[in-house]
N, C-alpha and C. Protein backbone atom coordinates (compact mmCIF):
# COMPACT_ATOMS: atom_id res chain seq x y z
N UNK A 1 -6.50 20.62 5.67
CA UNK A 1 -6.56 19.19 5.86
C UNK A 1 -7.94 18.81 6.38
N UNK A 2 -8.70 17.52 5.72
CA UNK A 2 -10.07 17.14 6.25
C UNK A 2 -10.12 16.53 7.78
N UNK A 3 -10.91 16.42 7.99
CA UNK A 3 -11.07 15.55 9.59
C UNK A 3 -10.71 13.90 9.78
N UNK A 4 -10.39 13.71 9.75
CA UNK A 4 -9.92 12.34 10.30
C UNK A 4 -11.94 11.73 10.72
N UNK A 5 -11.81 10.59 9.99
CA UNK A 5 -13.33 10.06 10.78
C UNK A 5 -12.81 9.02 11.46
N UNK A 6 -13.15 9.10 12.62
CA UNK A 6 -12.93 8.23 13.60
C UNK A 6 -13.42 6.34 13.52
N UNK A 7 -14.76 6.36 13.19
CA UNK A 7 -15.27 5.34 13.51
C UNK A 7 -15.12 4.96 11.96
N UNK A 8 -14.74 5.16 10.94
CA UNK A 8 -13.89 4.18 9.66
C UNK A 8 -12.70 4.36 9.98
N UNK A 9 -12.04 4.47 10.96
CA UNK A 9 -10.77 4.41 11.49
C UNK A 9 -10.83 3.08 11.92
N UNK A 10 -11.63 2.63 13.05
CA UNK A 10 -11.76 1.90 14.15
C UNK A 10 -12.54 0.54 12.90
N UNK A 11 -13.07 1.12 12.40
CA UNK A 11 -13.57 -0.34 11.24
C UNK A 11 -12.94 -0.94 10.34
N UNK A 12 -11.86 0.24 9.97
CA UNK A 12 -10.71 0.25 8.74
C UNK A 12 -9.89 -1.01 9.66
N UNK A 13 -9.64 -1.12 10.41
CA UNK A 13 -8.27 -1.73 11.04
C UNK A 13 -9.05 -3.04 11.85
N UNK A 14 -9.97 -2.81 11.77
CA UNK A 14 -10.47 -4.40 12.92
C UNK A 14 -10.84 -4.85 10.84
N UNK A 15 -11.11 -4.88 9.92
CA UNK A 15 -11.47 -5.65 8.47
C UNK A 15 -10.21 -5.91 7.95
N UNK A 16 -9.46 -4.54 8.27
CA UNK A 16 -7.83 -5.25 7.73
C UNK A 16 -7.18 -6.12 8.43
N UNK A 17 -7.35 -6.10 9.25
CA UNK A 17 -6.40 -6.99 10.35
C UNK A 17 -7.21 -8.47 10.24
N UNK A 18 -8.61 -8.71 10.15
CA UNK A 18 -9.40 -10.43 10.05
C UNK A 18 -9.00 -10.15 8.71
N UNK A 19 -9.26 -9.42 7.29
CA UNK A 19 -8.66 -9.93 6.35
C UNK A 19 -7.28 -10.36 5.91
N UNK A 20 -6.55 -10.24 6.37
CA UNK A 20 -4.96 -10.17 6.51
C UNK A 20 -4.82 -11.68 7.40
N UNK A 21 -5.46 -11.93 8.48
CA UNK A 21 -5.65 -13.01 9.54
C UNK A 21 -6.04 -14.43 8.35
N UNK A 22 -6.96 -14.23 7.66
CA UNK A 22 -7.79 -14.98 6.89
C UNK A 22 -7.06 -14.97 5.86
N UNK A 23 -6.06 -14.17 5.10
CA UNK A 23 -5.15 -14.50 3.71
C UNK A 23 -4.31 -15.22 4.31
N UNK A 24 -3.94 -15.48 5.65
CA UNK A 24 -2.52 -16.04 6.39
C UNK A 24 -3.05 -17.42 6.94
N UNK A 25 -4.39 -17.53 6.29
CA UNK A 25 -4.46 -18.98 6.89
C UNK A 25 -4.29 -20.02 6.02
N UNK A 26 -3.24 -21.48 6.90
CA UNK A 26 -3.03 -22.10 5.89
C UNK A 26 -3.82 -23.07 4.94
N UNK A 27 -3.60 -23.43 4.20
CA UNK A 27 -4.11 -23.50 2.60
C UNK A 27 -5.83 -24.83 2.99
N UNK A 28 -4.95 -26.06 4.13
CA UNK A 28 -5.94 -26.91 4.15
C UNK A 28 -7.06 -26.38 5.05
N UNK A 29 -6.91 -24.84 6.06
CA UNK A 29 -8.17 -24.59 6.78
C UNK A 29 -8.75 -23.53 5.81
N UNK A 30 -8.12 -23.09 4.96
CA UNK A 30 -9.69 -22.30 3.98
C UNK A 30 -10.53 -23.29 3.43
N UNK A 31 -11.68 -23.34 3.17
CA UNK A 31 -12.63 -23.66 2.50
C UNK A 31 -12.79 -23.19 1.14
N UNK A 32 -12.26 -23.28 -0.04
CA UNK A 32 -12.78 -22.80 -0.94
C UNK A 32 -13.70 -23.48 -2.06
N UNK A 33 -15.15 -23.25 -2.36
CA UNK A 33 -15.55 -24.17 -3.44
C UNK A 33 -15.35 -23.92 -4.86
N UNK A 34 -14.38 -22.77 -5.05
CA UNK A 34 -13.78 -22.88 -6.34
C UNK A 34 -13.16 -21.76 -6.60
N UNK A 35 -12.54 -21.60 -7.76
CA UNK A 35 -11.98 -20.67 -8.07
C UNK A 35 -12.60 -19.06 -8.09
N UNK A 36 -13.30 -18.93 -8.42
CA UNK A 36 -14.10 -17.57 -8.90
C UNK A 36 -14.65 -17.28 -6.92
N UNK A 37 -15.00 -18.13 -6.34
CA UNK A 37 -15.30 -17.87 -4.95
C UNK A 37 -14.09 -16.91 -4.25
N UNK A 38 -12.95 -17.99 -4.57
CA UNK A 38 -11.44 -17.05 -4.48
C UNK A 38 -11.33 -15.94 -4.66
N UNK A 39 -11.45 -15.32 -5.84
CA UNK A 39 -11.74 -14.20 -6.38
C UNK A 39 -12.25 -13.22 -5.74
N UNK A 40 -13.59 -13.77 -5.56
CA UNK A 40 -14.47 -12.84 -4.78
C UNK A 40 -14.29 -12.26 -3.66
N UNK A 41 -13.87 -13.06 -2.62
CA UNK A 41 -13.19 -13.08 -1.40
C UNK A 41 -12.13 -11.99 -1.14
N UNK A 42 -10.80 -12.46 -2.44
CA UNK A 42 -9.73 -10.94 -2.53
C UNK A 42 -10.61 -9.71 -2.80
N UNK A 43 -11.30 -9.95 -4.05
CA UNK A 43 -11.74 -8.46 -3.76
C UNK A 43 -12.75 -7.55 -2.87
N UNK A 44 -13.52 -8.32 -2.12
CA UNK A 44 -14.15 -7.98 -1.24
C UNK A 44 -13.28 -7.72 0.07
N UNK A 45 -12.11 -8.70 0.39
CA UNK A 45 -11.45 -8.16 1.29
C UNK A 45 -10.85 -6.92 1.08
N UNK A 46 -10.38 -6.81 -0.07
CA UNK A 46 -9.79 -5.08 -0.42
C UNK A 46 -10.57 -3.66 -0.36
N UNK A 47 -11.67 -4.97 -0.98
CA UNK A 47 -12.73 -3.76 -1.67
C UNK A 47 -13.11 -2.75 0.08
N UNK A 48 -13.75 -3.77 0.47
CA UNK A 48 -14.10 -2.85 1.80
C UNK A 48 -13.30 -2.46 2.85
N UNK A 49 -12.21 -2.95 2.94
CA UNK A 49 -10.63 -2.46 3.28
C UNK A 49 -10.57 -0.88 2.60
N UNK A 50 -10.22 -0.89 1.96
CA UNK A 50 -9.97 0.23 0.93
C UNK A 50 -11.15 1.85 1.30
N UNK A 51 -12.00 0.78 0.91
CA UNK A 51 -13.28 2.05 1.01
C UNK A 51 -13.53 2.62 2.98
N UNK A 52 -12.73 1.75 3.98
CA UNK A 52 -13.36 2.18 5.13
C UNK A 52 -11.98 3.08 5.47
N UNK A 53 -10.99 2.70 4.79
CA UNK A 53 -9.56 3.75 4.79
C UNK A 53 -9.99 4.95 3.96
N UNK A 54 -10.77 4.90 3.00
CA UNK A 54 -10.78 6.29 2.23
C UNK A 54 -11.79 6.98 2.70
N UNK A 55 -12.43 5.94 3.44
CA UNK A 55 -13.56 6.93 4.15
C UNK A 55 -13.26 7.84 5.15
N UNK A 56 -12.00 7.29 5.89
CA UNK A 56 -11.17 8.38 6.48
C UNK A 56 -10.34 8.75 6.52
N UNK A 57 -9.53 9.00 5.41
CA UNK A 57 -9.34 9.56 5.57
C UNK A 57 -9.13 10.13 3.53
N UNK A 58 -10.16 11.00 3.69
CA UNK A 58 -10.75 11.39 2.47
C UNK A 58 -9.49 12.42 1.40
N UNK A 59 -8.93 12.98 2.38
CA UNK A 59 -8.00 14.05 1.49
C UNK A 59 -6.73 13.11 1.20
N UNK A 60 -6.41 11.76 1.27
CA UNK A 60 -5.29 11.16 1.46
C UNK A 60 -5.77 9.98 0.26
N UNK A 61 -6.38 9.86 -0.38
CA UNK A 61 -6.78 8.71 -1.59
C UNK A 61 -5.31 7.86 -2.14
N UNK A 62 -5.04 8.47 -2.92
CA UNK A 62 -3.50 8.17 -3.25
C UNK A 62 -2.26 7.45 -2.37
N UNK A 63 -2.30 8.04 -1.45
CA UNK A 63 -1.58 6.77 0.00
C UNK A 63 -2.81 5.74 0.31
N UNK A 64 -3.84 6.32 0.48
CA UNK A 64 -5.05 4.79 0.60
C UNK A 64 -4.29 3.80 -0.57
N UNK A 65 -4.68 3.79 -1.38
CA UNK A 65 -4.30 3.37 -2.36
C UNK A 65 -2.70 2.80 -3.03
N UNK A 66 -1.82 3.21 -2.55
CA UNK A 66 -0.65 3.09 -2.62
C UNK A 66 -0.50 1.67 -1.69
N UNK A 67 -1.08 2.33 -0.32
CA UNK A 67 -0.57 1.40 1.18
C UNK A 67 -1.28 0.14 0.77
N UNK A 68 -2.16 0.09 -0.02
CA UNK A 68 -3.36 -0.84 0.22
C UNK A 68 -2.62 -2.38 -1.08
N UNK A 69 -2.15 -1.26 -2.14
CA UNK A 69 -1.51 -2.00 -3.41
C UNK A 69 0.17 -2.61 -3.25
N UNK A 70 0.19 -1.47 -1.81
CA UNK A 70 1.63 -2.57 -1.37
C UNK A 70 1.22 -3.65 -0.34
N UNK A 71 0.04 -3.47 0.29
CA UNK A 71 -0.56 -4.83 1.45
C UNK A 71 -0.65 -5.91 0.51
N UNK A 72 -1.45 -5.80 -0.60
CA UNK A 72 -1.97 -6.52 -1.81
C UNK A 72 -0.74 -7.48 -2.05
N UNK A 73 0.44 -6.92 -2.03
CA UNK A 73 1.48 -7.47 -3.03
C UNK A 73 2.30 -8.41 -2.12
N UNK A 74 2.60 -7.30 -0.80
CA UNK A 74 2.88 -8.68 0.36
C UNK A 74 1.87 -9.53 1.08
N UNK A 75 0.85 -9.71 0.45
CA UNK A 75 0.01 -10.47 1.32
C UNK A 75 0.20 -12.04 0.19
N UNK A 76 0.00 -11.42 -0.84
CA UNK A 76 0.34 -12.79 -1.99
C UNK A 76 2.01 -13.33 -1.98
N UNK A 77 2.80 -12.57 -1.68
CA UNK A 77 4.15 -12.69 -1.56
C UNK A 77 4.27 -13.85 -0.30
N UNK A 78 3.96 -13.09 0.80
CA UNK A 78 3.80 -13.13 2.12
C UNK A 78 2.95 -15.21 2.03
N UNK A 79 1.75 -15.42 1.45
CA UNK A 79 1.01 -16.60 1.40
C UNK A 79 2.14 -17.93 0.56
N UNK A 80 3.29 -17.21 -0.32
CA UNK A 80 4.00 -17.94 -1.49
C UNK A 80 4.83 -18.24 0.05
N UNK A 81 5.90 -17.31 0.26
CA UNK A 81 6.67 -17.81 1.41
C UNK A 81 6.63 -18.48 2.73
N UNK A 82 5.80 -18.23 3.60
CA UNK A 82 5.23 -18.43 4.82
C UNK A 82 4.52 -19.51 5.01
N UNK A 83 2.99 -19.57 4.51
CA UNK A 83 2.15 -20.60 4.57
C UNK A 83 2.17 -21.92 3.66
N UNK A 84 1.50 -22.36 4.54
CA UNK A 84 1.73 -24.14 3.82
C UNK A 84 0.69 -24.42 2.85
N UNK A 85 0.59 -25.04 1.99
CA UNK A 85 -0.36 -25.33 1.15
C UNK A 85 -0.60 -23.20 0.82
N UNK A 86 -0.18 -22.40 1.08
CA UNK A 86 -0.99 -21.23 -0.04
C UNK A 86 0.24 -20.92 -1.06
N UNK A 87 0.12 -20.26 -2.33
CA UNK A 87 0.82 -19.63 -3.17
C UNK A 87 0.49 -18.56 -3.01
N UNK A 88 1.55 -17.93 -4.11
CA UNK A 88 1.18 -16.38 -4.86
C UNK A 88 0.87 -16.66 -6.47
N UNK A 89 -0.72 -16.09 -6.80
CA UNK A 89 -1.05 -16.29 -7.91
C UNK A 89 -1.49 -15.14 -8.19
N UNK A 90 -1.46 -14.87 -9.45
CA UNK A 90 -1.37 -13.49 -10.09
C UNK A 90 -2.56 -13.01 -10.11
N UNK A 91 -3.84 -13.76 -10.51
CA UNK A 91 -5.16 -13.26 -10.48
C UNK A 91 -5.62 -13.22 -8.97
N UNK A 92 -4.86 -13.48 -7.70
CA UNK A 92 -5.46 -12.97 -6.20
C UNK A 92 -4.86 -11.49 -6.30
N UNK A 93 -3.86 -11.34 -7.01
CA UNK A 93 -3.22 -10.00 -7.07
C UNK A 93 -3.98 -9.36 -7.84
N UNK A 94 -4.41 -9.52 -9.04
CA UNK A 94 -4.82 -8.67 -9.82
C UNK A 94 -6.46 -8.40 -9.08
N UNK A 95 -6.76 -9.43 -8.66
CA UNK A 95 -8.42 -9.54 -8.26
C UNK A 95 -8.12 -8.00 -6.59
N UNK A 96 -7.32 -8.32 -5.96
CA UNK A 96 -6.79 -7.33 -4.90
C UNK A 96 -6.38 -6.32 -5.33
N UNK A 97 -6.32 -5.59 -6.18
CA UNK A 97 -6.09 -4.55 -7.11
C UNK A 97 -7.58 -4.15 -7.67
N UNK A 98 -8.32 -4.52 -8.35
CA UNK A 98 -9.32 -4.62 -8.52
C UNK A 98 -10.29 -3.96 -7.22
N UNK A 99 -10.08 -4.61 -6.26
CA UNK A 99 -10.50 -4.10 -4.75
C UNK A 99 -10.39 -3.14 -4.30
N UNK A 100 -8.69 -2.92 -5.02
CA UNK A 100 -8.53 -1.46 -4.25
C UNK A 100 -9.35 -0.42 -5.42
N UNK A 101 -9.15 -0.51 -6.32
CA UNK A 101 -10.29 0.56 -6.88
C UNK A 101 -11.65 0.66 -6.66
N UNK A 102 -12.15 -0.20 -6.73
CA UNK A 102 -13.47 -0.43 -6.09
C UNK A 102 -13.80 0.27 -4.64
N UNK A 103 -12.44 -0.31 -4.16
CA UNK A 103 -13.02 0.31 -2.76
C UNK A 103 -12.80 1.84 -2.64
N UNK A 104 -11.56 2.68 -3.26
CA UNK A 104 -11.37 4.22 -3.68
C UNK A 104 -12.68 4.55 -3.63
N UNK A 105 -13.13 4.20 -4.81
CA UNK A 105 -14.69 4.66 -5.43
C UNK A 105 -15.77 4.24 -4.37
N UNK A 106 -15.65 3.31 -3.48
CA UNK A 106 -17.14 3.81 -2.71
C UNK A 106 -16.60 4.50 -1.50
N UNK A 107 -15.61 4.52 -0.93
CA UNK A 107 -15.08 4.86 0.01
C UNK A 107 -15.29 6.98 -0.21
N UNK A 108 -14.55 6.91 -1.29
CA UNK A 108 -15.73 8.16 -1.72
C UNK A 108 -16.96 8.64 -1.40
N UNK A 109 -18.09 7.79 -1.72
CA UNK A 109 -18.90 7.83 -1.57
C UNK A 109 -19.54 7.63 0.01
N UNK A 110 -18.48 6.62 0.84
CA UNK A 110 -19.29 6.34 1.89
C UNK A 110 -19.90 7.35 2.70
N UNK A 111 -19.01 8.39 3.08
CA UNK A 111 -19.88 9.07 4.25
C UNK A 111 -21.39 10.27 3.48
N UNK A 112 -21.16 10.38 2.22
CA UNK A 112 -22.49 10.37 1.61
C UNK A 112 -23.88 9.57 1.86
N UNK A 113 -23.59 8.44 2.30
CA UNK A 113 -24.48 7.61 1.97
C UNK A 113 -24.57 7.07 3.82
N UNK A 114 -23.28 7.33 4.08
CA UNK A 114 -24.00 7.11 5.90
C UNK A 114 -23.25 8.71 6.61
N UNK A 115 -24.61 9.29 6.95
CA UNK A 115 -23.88 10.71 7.00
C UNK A 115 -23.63 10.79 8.43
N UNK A 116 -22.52 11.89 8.49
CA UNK A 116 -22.44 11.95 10.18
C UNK A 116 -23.45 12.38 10.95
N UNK A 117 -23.44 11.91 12.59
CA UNK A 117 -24.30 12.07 13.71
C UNK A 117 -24.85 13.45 13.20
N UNK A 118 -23.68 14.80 13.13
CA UNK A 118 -23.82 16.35 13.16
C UNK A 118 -24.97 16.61 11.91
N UNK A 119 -24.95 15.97 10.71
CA UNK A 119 -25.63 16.19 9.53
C UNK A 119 -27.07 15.68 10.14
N UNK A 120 -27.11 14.52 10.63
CA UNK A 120 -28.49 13.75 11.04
C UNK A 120 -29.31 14.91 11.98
N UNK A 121 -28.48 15.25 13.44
CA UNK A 121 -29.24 15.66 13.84
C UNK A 121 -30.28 16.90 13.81
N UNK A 122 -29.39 17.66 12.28
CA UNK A 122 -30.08 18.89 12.29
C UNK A 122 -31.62 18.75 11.78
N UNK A 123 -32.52 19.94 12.48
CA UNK A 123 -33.87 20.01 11.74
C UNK A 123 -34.04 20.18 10.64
């Protein structure tokens, strides 16, 4: 089993938790200037959701991914029932899906690209 990284632990859950905060807000305090902005928004919330979970925990992709495509599904579910002025529309789902692959794939990549303290400090 790989190591658990700590600090995309601690980042994973403070982005999910304001993104999750921010899908639950109701409809007249978002700002949106249009549709495709919308868009962007789901998948960036996933996207880097996704990638700071796979960043830690690297041997586990497939539950990243699973957990992330069932958040996806109650979060649009969750906006149809709950909040005022939000729905569930199929392209925030599909666009949050979208995210989560995106984010698989750099989340992959992340600790490549920001390497640990132990890798840095050697001569």
């Amino acid at each position: 089993m790989r190591r658990i990284r700590r600090r995309y632990v601690a980042l994973g859950a403070l982005w999910t938790a304001g993104a999750v905060l921010t899908l639950f807000l109701p409809g007249a305090v978002v700002p949106v200037p249009g549709p495709e902005w919308n868009t962007l928004a789901h998948v960036t919330f996933f996207a880097v959701a996704v990638a700071l979970w796979a960043a830690a925990f690297p041997g586990r992709l497939r539950r990243v991914a699973a957990v992330a495509a069932a958040l996806a599904v109650v979060t649009e579910v969750g906006q149809a029932a709950l909040i005022p002025g939000r729905g569930a529309q199929w392209v925030d789902l599909v666009a949050d899906l979208y995210g989560v692959l995106g984010g698989l794939a750099l989340g992959v990549v992340l600790p490549w690209i920001l390497p640990s303290r132990a890798r840095r400090s050697r001569p």
